[in-house]
N, C-alpha and C. Protein backbone atom coordinates (compact mmCIF):
# COMPACT_ATOMS: atom_id res chain seq x y z
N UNK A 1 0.83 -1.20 0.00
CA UNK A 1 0.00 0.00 0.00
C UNK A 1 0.87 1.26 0.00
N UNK A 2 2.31 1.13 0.78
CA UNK A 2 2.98 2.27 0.88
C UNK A 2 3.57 2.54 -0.45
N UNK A 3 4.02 1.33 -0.82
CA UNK A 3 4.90 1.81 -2.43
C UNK A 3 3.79 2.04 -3.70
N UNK A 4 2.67 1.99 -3.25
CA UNK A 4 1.49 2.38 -4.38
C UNK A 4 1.03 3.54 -4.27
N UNK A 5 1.17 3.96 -3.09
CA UNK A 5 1.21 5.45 -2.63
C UNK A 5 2.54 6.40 -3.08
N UNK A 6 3.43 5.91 -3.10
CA UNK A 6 4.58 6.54 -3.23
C UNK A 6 4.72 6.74 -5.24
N UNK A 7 4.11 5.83 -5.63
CA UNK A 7 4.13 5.39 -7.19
C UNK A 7 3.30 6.61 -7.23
N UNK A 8 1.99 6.85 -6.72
CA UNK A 8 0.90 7.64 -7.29
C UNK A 8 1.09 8.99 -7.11
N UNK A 9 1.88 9.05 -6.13
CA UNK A 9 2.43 10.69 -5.54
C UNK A 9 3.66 11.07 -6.38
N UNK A 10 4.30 10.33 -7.25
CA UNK A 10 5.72 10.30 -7.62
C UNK A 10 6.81 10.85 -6.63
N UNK A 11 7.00 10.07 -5.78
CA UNK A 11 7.98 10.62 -4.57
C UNK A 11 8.41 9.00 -4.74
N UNK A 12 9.93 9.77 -3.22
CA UNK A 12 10.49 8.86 -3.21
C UNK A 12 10.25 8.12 -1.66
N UNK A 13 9.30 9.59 -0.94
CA UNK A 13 9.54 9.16 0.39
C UNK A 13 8.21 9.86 0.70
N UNK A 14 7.36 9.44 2.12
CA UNK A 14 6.26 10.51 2.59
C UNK A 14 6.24 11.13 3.81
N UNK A 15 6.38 12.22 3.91
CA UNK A 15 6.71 13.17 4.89
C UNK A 15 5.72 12.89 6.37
N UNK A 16 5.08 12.59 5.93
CA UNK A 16 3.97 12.00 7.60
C UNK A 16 3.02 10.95 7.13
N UNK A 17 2.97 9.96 7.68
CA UNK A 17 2.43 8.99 7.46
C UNK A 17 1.18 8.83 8.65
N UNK A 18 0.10 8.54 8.15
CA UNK A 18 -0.56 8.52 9.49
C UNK A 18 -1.15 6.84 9.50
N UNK A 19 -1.49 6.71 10.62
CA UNK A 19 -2.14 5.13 11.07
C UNK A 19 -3.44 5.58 11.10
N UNK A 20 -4.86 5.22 10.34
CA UNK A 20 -5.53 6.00 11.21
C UNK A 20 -6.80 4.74 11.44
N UNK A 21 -7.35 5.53 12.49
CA UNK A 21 -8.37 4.40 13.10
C UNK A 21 -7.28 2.96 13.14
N UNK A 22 -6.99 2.70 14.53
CA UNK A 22 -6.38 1.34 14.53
C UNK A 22 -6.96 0.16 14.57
N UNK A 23 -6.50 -0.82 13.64
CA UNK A 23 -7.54 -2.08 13.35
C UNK A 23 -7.86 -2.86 14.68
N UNK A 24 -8.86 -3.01 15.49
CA UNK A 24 -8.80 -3.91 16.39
C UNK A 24 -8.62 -5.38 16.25
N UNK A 25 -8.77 -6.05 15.19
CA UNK A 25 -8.35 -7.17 15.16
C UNK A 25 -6.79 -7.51 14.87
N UNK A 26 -5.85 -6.09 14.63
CA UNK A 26 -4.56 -6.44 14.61
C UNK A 26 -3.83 -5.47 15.59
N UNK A 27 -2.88 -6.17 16.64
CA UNK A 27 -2.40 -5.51 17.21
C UNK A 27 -1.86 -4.51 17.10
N UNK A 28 -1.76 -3.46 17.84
CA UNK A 28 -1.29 -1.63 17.18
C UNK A 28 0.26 -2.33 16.59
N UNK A 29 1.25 -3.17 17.88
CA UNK A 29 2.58 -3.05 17.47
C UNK A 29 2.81 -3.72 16.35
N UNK A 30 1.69 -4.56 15.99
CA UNK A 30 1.55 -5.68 14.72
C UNK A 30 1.82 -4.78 13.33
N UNK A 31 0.91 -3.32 13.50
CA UNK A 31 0.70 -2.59 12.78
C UNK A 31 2.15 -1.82 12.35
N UNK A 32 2.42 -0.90 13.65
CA UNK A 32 3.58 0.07 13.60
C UNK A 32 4.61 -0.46 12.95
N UNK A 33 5.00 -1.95 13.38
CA UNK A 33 5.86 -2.90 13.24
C UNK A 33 6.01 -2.33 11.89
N UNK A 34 4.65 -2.75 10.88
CA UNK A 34 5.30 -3.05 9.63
C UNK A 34 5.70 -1.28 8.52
N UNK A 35 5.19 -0.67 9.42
CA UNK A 35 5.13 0.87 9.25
C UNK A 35 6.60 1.68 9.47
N UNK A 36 7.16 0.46 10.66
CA UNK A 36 8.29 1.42 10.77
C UNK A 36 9.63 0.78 9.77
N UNK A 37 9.56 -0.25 9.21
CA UNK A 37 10.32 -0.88 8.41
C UNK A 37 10.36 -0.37 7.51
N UNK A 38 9.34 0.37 6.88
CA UNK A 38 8.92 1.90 5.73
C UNK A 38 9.77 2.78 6.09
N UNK A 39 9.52 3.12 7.47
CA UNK A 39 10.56 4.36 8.25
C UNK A 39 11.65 4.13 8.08
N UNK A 40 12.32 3.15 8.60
CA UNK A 40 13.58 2.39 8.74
C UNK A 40 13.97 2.55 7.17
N UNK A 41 13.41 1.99 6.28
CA UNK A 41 14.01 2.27 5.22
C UNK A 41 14.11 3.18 4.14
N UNK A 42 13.45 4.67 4.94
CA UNK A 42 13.22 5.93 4.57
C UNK A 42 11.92 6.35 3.72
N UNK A 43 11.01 5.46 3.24
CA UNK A 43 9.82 5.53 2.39
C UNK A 43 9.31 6.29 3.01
N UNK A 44 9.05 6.39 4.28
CA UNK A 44 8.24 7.08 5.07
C UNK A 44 9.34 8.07 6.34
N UNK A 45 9.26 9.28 6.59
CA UNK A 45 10.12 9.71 7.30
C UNK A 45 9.47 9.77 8.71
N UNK A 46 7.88 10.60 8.59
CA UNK A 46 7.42 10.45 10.27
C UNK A 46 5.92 10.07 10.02
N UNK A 47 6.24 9.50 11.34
CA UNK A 47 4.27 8.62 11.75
C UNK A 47 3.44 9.24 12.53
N UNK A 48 2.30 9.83 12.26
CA UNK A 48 1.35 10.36 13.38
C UNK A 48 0.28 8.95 13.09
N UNK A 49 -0.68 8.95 14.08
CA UNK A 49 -1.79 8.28 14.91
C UNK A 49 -2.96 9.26 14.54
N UNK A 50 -4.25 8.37 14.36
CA UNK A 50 -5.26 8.92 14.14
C UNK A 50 -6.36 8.58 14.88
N UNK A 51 -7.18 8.87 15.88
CA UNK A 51 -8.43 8.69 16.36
C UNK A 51 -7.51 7.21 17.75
N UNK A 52 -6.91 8.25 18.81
CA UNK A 52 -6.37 7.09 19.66
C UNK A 52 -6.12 8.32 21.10
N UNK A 53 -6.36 7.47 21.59
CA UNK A 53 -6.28 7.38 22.90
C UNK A 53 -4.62 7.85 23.67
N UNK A 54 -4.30 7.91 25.21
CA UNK A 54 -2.95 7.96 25.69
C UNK A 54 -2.52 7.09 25.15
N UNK A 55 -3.02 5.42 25.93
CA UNK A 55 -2.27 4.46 26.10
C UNK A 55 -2.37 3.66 24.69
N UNK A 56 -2.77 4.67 23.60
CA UNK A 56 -1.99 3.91 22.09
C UNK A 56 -1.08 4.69 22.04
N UNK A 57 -0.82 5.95 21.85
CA UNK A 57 -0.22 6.66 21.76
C UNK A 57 1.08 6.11 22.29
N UNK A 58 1.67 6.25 23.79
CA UNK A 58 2.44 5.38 24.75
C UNK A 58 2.85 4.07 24.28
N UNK A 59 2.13 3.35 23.56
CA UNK A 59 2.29 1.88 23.08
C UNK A 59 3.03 1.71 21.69
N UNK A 60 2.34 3.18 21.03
CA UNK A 60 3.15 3.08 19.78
C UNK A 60 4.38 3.90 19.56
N UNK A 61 4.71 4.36 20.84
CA UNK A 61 6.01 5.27 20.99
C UNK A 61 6.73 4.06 21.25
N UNK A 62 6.78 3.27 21.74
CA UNK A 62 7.67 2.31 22.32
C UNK A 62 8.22 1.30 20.96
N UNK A 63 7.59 1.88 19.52
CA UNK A 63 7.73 0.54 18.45
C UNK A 63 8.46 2.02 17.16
N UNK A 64 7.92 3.25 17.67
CA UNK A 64 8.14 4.04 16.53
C UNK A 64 8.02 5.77 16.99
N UNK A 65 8.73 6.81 16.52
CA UNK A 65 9.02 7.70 17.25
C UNK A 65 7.43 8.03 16.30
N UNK A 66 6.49 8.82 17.47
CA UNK A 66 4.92 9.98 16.65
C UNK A 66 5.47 11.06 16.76
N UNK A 67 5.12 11.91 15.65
CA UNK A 67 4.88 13.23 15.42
C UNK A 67 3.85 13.70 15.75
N UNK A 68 2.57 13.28 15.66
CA UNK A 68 1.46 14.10 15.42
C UNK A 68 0.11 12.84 15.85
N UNK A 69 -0.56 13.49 16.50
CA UNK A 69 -2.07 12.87 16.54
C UNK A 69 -3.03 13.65 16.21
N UNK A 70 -3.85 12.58 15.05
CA UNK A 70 -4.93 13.79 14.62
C UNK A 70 -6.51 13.14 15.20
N UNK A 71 -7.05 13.56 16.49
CA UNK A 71 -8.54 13.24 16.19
C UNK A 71 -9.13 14.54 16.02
N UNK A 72 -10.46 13.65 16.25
CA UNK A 72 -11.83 14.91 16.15
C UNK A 72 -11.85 15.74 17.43
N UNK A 73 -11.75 17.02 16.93
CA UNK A 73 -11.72 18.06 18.58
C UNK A 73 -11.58 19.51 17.94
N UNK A 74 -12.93 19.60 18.42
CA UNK A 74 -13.63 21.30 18.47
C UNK A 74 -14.30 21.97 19.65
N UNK A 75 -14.91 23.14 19.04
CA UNK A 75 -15.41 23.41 20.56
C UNK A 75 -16.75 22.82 21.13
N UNK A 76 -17.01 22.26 20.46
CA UNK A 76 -18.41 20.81 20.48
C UNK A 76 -17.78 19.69 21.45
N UNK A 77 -16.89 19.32 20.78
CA UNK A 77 -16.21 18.15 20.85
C UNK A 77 -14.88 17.95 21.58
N UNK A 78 -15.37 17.63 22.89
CA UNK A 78 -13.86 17.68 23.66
C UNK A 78 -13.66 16.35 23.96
N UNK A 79 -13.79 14.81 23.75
CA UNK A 79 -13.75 13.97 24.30
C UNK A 79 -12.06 13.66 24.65
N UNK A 80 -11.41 14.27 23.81
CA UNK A 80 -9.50 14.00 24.17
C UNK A 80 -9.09 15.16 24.71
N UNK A 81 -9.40 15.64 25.55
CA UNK A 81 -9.11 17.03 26.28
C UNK A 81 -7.56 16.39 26.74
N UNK A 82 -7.62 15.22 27.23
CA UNK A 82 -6.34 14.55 28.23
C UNK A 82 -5.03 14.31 27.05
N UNK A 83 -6.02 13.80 25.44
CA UNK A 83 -5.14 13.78 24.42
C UNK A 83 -4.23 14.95 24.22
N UNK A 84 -4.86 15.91 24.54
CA UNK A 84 -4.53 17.42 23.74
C UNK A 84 -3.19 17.84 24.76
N UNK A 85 -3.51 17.33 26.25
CA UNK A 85 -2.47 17.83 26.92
C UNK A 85 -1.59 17.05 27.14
N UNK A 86 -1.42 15.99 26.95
CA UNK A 86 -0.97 14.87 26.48
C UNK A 86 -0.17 15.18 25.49
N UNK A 87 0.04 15.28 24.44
CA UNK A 87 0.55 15.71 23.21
C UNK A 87 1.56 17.21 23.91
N UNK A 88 0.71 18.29 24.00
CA UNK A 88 1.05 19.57 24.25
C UNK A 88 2.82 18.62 25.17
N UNK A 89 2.27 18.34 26.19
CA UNK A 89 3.77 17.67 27.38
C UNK A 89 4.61 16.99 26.91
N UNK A 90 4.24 16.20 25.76
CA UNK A 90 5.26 15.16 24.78
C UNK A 90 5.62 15.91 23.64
N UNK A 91 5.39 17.36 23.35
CA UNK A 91 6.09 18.00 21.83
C UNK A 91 5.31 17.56 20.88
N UNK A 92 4.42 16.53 20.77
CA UNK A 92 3.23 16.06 20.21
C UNK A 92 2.92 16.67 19.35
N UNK A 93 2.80 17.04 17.67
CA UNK A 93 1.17 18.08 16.99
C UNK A 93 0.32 17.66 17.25
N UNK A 94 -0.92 17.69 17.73
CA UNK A 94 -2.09 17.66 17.40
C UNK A 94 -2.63 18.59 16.29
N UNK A 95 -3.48 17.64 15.86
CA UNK A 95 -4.04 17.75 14.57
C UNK A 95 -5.60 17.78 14.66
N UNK A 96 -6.34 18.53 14.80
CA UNK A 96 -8.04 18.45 15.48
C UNK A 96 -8.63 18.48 13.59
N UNK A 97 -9.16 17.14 13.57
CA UNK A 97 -10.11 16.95 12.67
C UNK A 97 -11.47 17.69 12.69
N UNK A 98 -12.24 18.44 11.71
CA UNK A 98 -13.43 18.90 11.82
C UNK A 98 -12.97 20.22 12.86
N UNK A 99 -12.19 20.92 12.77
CA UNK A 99 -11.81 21.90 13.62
C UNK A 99 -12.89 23.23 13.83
N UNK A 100 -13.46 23.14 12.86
CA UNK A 100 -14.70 23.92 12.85
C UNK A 100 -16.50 23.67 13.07
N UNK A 101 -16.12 22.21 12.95
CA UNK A 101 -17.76 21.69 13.61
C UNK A 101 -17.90 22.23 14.75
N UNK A 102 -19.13 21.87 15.12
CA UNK A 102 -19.86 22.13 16.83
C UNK A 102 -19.91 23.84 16.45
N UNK A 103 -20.69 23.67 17.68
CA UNK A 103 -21.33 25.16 17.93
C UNK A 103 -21.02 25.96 19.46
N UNK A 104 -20.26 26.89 19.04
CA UNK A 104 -20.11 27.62 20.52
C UNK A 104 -20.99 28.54 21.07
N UNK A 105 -22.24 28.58 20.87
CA UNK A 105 -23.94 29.24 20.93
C UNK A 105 -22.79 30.88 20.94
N UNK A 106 -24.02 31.54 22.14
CA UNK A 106 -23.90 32.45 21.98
C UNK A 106 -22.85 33.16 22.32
N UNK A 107 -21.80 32.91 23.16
CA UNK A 107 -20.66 33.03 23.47
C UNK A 107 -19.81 33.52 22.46
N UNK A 108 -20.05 32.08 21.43
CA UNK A 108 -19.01 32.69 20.24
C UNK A 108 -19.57 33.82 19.24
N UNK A 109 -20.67 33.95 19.22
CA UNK A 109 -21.44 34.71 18.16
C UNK A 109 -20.71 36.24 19.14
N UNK A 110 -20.78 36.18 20.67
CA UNK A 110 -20.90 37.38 20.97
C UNK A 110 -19.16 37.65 20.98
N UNK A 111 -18.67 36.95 21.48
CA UNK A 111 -17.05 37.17 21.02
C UNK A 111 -16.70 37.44 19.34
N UNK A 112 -17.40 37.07 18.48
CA UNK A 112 -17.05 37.23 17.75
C UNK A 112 -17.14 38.68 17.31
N UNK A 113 -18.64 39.33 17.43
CA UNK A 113 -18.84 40.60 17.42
C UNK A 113 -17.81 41.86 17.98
N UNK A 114 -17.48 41.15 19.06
CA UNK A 114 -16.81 42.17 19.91
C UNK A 114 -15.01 42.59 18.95
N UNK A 115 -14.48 41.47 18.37
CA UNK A 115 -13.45 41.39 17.84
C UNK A 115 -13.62 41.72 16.10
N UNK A 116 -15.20 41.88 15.69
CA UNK A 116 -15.33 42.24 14.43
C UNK A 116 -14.58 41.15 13.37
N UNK A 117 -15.12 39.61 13.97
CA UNK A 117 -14.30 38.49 13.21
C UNK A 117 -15.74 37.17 12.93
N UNK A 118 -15.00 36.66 12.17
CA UNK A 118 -16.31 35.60 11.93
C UNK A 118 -16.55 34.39 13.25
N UNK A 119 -17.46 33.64 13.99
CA UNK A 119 -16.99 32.22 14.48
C UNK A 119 -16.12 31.73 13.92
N UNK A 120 -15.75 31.27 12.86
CA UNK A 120 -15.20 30.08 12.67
C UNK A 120 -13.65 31.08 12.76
N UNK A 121 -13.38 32.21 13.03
CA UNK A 121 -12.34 32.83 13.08
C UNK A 121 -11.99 32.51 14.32
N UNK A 122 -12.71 32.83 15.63
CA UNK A 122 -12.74 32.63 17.19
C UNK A 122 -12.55 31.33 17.53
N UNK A 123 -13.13 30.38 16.67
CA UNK A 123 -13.27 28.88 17.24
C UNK A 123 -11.14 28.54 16.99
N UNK A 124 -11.25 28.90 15.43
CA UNK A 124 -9.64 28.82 15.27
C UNK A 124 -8.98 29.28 16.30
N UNK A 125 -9.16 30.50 16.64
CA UNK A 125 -8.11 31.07 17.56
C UNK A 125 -8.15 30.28 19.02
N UNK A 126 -9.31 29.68 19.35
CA UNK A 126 -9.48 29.36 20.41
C UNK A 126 -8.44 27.79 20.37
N UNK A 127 -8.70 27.30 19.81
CA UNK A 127 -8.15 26.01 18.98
C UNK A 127 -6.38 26.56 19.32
N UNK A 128 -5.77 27.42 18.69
CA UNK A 128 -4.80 27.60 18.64
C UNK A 128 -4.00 28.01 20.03
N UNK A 129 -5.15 29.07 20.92
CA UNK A 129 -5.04 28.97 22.10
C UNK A 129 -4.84 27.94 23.12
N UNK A 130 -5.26 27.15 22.92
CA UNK A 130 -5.65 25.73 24.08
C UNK A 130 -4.37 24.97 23.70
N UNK A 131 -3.43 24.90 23.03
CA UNK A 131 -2.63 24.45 23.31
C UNK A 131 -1.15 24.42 22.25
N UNK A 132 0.15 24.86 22.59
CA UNK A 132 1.12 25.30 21.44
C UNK A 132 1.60 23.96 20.67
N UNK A 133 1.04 22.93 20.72
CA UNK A 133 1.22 22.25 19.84
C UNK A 133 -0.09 21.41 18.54
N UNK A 134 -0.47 22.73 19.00
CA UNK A 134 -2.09 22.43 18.06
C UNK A 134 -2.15 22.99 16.69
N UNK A 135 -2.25 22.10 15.47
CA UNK A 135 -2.33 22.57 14.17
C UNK A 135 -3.68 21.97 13.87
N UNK A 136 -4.68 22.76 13.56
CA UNK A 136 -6.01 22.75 12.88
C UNK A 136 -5.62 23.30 11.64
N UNK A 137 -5.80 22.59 10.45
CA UNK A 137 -6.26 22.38 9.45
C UNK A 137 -7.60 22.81 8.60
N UNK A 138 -8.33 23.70 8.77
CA UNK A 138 -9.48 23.57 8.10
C UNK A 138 -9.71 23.51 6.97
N UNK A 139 -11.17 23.23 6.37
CA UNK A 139 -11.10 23.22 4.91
C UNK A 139 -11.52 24.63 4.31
N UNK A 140 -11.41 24.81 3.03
CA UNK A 140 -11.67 26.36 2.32
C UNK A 140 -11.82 25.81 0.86
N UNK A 141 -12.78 26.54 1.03
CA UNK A 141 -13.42 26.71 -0.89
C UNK A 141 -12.75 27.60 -1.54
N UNK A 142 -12.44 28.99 -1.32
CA UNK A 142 -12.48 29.82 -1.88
C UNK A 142 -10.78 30.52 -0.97
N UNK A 143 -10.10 31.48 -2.07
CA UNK A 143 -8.83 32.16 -1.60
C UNK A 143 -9.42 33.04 -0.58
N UNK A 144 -10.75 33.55 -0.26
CA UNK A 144 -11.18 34.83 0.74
C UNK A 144 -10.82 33.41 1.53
N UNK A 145 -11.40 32.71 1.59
CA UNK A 145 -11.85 31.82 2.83
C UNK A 145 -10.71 31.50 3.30
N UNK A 146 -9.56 31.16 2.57
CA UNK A 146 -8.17 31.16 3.34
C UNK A 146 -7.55 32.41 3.77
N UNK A 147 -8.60 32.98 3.48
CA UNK A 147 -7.66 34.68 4.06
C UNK A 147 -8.29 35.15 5.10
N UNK A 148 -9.83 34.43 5.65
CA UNK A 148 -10.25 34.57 6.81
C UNK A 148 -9.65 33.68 8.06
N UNK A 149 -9.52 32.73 7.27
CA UNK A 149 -9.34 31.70 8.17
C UNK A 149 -7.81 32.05 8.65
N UNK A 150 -6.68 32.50 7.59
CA UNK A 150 -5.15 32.61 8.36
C UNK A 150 -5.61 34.32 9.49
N UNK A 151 -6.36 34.87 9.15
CA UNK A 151 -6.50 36.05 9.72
C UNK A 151 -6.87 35.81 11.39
N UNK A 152 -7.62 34.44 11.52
CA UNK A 152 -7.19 34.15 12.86
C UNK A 152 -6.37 33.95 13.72
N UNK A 153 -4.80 33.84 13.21
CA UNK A 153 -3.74 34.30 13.59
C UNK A 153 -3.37 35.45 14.64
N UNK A 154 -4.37 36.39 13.55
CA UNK A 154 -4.26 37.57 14.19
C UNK A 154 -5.12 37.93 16.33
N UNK A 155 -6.14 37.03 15.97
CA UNK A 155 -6.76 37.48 17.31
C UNK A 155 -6.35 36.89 18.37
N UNK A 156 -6.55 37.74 19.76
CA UNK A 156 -5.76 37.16 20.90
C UNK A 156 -7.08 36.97 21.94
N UNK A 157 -7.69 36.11 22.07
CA UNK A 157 -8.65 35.98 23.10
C UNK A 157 -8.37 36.13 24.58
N UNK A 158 -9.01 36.85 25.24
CA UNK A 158 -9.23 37.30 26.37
C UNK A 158 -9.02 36.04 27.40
N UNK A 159 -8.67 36.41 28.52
CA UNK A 159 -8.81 34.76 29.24
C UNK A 159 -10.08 34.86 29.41
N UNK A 160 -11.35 35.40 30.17
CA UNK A 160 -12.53 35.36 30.05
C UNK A 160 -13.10 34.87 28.39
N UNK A 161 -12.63 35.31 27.51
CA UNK A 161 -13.28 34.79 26.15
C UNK A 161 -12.80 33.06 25.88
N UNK A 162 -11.43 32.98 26.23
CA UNK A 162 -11.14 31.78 26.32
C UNK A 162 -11.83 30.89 27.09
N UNK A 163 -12.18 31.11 28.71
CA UNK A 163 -12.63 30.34 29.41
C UNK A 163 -14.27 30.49 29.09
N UNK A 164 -14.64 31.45 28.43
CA UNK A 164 -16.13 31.45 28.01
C UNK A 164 -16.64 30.28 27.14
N UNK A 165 -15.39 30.21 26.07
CA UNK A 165 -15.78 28.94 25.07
C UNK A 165 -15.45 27.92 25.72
N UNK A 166 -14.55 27.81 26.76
CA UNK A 166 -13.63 26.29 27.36
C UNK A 166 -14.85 25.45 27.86
């Protein structure tokens, strides 16, 4: 699968490789195992984890160095809060899938006003806030839409605005 990937990309090597969703009928190290022999032989340079827990995380450090874990986590959606700080303490990226789902009611509508920025500008920043090893990704249709979305860069949320959405 890796060298059919590598054929279709015309490369020689892939810069992050991710595992994602781990198969339960095959053991994670069963997995990494054959992932890092890719590594080992440079096809692949680094491995992030997708949709996992500490103690995969922990399990698959012990078979292969992670870069990055990407689950689902917005301001809806906190079920890896422990992931996020977790990562943040290990140099970790996190990678928050759907970084813009969920709804921060009125909070965010009213933060947003106050800063003259869109939600999905605030939710980013908030995202970016919560922790320095957090890269959200979102998606964009359009060049404005990437020019709103990097413009969240720009805003600095309040600790009250922060702890409003937290």
């Amino acid at each position: 699968q890796i060298d059919e990937s590598l054929r279709r990309l015309l490369t020689d090597s892939i810069a992050l490789y991710y595992l994602h969703r781990v198969d339960p009928e095959t053991p994670l190290e069963e997995s990494l195992g054959a992932i890092k022999e890719y590594r080992d032989s440079g096809k692949i340079r680094h491995v992030g984890l997708s949709q996992v827990g500490i103690d995969q995380i922990e399990r698959a450090r012990r078979v292969v160095p992670i870069v990055a874990v990407q689950n689902q986590y917005n301001l809806s959606e906190r079920r890896y809060e422990d992931v996020v700080d977790y990562c943040a303490g290990e140099g970790i990226v996190f990678v928050p899938f759907f970084p813009l789902r969920g709804d921060g009611g009125r909070p965010l509508a009213e933060i947003a006003d106050r800063h003259g920025a869109t939600p999905a500008q605030i939710a980013l920043a908030w995202l970016l806030r919560r922790s320095p090893t957090m890269l959200p990704i979102p998606g964009t249709l359009s060049i404005e839409h990437l020019k709103q979305n990097l413009a969240a860069l720009e805003i600095e949320l309040s600790d009250a605005e922060f702890e409003a959405l937290r």
